[in-house]
C-alpha atoms as a PDB file:
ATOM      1  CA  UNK A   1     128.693  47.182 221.838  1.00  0.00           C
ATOM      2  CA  UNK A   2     127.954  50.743 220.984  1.00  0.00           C
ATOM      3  CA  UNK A   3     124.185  51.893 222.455  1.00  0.00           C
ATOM      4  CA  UNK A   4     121.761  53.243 219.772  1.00  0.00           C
ATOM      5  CA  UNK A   5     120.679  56.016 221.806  1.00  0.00           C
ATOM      6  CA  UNK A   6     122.126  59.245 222.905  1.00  0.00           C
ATOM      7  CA  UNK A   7     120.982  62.782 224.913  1.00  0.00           C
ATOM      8  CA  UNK A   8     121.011  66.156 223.652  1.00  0.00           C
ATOM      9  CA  UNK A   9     120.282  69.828 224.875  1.00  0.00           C
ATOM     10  CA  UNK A  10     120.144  72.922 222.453  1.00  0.00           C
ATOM     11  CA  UNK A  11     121.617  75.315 224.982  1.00  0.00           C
ATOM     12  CA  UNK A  12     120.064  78.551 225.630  1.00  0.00           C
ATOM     13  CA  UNK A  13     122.804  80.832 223.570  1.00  0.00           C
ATOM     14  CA  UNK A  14     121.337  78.875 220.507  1.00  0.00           C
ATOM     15  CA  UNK A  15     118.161  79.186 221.189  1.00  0.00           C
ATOM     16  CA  UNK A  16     118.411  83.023 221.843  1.00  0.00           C
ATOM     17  CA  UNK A  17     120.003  83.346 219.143  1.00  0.00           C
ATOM     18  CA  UNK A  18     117.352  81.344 217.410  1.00  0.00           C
ATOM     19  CA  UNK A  19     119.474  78.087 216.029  1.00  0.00           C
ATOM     20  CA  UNK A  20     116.890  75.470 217.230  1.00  0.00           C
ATOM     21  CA  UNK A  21     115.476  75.045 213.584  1.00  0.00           C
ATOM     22  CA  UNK A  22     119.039  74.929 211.858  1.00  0.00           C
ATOM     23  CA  UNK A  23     120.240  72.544 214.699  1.00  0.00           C
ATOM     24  CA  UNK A  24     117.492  70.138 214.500  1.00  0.00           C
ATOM     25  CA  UNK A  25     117.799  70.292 210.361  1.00  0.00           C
ATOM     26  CA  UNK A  26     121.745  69.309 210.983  1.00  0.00           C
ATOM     27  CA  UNK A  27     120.903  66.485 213.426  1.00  0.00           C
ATOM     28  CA  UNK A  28     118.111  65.273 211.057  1.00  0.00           C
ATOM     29  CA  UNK A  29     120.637  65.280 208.076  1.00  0.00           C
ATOM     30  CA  UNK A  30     123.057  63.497 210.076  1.00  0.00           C
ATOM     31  CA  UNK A  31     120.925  60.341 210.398  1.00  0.00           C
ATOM     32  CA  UNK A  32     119.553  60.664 214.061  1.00  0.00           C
ATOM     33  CA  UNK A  33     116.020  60.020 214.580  1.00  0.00           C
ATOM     34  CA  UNK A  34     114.558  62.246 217.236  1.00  0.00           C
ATOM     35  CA  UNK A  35     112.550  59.823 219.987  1.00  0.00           C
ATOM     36  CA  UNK A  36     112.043  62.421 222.208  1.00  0.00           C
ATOM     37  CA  UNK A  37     111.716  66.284 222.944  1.00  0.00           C
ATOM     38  CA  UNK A  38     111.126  68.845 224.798  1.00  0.00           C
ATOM     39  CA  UNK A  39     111.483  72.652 224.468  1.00  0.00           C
ATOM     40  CA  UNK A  40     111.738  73.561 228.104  1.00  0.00           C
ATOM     41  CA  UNK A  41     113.238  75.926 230.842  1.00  0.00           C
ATOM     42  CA  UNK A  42     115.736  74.538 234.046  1.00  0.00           C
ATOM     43  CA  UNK A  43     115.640  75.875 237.361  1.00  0.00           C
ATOM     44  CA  UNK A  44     118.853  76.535 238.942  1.00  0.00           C
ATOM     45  CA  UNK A  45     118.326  73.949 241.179  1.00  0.00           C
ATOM     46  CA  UNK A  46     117.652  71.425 237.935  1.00  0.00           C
ATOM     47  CA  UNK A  47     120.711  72.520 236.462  1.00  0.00           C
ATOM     48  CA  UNK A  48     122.710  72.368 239.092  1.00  0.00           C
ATOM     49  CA  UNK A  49     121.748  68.346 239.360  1.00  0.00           C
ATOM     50  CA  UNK A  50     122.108  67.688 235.701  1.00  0.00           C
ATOM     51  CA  UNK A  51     125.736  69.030 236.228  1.00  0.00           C
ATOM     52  CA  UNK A  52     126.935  67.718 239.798  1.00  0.00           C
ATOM     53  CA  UNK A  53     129.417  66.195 237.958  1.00  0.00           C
ATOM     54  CA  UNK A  54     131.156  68.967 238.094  1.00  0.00           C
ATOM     55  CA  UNK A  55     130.363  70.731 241.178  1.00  0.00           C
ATOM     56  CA  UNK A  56     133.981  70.601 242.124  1.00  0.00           C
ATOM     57  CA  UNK A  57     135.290  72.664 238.547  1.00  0.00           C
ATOM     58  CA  UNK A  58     135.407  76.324 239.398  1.00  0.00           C
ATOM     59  CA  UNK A  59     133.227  76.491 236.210  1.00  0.00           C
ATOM     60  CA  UNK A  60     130.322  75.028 237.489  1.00  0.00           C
ATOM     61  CA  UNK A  61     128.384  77.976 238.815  1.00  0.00           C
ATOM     62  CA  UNK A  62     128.883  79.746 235.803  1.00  0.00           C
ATOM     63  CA  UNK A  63     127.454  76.549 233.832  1.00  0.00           C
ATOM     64  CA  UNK A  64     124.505  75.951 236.459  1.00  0.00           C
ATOM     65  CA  UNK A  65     123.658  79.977 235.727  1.00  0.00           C
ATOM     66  CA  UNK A  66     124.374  79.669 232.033  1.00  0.00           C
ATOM     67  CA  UNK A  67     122.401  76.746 231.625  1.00  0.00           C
ATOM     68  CA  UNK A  68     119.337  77.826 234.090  1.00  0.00           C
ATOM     69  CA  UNK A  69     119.609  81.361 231.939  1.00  0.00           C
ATOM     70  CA  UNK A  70     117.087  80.891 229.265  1.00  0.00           C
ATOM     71  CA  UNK A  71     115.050  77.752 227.297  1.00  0.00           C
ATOM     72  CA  UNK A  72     117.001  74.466 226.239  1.00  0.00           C
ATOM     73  CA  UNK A  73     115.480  72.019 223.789  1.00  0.00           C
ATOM     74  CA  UNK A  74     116.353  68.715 225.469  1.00  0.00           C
ATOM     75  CA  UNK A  75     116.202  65.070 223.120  1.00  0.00           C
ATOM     76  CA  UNK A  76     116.819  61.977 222.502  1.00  0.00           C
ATOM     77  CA  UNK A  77     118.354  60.769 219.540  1.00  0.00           C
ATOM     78  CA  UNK A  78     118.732  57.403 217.883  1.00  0.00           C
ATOM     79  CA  UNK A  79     121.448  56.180 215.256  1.00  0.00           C
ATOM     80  CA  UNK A  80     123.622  53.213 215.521  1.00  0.00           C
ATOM     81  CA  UNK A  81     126.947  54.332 217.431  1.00  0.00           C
ATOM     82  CA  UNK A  82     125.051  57.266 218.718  1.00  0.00           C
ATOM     83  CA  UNK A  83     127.118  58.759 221.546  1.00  0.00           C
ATOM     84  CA  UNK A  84     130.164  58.771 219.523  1.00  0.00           C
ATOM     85  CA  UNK A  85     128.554  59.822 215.739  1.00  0.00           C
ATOM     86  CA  UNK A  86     126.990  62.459 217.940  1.00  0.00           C
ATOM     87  CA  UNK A  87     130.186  63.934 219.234  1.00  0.00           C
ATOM     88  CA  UNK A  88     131.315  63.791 215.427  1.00  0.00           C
ATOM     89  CA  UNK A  89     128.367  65.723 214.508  1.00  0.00           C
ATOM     90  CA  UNK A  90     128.575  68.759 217.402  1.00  0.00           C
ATOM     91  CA  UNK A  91     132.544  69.274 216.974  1.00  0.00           C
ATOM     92  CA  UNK A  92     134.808  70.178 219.830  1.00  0.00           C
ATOM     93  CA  UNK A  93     133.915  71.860 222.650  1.00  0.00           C
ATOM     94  CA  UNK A  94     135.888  74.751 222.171  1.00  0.00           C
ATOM     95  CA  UNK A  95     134.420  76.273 218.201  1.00  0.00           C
ATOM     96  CA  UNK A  96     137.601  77.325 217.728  1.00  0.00           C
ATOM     97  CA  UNK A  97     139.060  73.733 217.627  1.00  0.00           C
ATOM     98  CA  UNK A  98     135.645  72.154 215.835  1.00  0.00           C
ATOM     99  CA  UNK A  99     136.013  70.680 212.588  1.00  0.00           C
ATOM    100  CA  UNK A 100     134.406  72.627 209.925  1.00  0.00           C
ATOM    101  CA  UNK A 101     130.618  71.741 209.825  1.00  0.00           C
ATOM    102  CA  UNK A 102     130.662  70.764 212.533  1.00  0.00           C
ATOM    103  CA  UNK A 103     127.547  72.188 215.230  1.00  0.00           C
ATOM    104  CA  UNK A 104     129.398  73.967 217.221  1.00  0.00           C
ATOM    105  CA  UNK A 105     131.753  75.189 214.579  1.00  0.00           C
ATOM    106  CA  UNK A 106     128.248  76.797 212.656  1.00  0.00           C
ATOM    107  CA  UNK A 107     126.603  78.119 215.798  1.00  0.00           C
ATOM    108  CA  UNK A 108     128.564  78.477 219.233  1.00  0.00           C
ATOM    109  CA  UNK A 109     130.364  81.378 220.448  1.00  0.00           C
ATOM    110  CA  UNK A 110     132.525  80.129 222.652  1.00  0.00           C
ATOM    111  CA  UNK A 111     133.921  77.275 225.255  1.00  0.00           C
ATOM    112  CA  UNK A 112     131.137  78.351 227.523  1.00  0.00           C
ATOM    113  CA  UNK A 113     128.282  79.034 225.427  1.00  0.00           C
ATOM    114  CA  UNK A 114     129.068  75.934 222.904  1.00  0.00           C
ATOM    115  CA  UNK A 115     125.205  75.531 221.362  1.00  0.00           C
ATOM    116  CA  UNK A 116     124.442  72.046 222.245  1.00  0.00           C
ATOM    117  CA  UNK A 117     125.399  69.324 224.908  1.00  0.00           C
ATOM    118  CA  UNK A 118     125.862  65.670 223.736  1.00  0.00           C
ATOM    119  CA  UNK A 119     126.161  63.055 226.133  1.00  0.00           C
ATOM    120  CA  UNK A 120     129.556  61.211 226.628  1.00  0.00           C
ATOM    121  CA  UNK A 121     128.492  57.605 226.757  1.00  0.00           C
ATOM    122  CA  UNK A 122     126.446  55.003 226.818  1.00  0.00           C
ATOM    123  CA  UNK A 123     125.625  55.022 230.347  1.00  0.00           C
ATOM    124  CA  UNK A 124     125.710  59.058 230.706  1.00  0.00           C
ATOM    125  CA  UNK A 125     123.327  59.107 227.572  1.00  0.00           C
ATOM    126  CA  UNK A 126     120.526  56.891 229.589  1.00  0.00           C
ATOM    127  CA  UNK A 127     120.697  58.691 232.864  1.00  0.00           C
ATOM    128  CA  UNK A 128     120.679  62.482 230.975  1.00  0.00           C
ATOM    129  CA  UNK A 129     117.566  61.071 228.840  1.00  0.00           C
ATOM    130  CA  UNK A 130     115.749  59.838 231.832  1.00  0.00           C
ATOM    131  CA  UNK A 131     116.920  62.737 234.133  1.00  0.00           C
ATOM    132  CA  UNK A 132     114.513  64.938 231.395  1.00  0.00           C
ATOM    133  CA  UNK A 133     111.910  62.478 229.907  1.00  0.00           C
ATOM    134  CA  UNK A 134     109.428  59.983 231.527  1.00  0.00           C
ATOM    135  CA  UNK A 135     109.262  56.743 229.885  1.00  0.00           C
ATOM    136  CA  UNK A 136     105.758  57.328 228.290  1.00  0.00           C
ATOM    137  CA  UNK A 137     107.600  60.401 226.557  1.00  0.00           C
ATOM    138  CA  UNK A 138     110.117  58.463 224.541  1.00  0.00           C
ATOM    139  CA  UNK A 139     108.969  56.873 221.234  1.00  0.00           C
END
């Protein structure tokens, strides 16, 4: 069964370029109710964690000095099916390829600087929400 709960980060090209109200009005519209956020700043070090997933990719110190470049807005969102009416909601990775609408077809630039970051399961969704919020800090 499909978890209820899913992770998100506002990346810093959106927030530079000052997308975090239009974002949050899209991910409101699309049904989610926000349980948790923060409007926040990673450390190299941080970002380099949240990412070890891909410490082998020969992208990944671009991503860990991307991502540690400026603030995120990191939440939790709730909506039945969340992880996968999430990655409906942001589009494709790549804004070229995302479906009109779409997040990342509104507000990212490109591959790299993409606007948001949804998580890609279940089980990826509860360790990126924990990674970033305490338990007292999710409602």
């Amino acid at each position: 069964m499909a978890g209820t709960r899913t992770f998100t980060m506002i990346k810093p090209d959106a927030v530079k370029a000052g997308h975090i109200g239009a974002i949050l009005n899209d991910i409101n519209a699309g049904g989610f109710k926000i349980v948790a956020m923060k409007y926040t700043k990673l450390s190299a070090e941080k970002a380099g964690e949240f990412y070890a997933v891909h410490s082998a990719r020969p992208f990944y110190g671009e991503l860990v000095e991307f991502m540690s470049s400026g603030p995120i807005v990191a939440a939790i969102l709730e909506k039945d099916n969340a992880v996968e009416e999430f990655r409906k909601l942001i589009g494709a990775t790549n804004p070229a390829d995302a479906a009109p609408g779409t997040i990342r077809a509104k507000y990212a630039t490109s591959i790299g600087e993409n606007a948001v970051h949804g998580s890609d399961s279940d089980e990826n969704a509860a360790i990126e929400g924990s990674f970033h919020f305490a338990g007292t800090e999710i409602f």
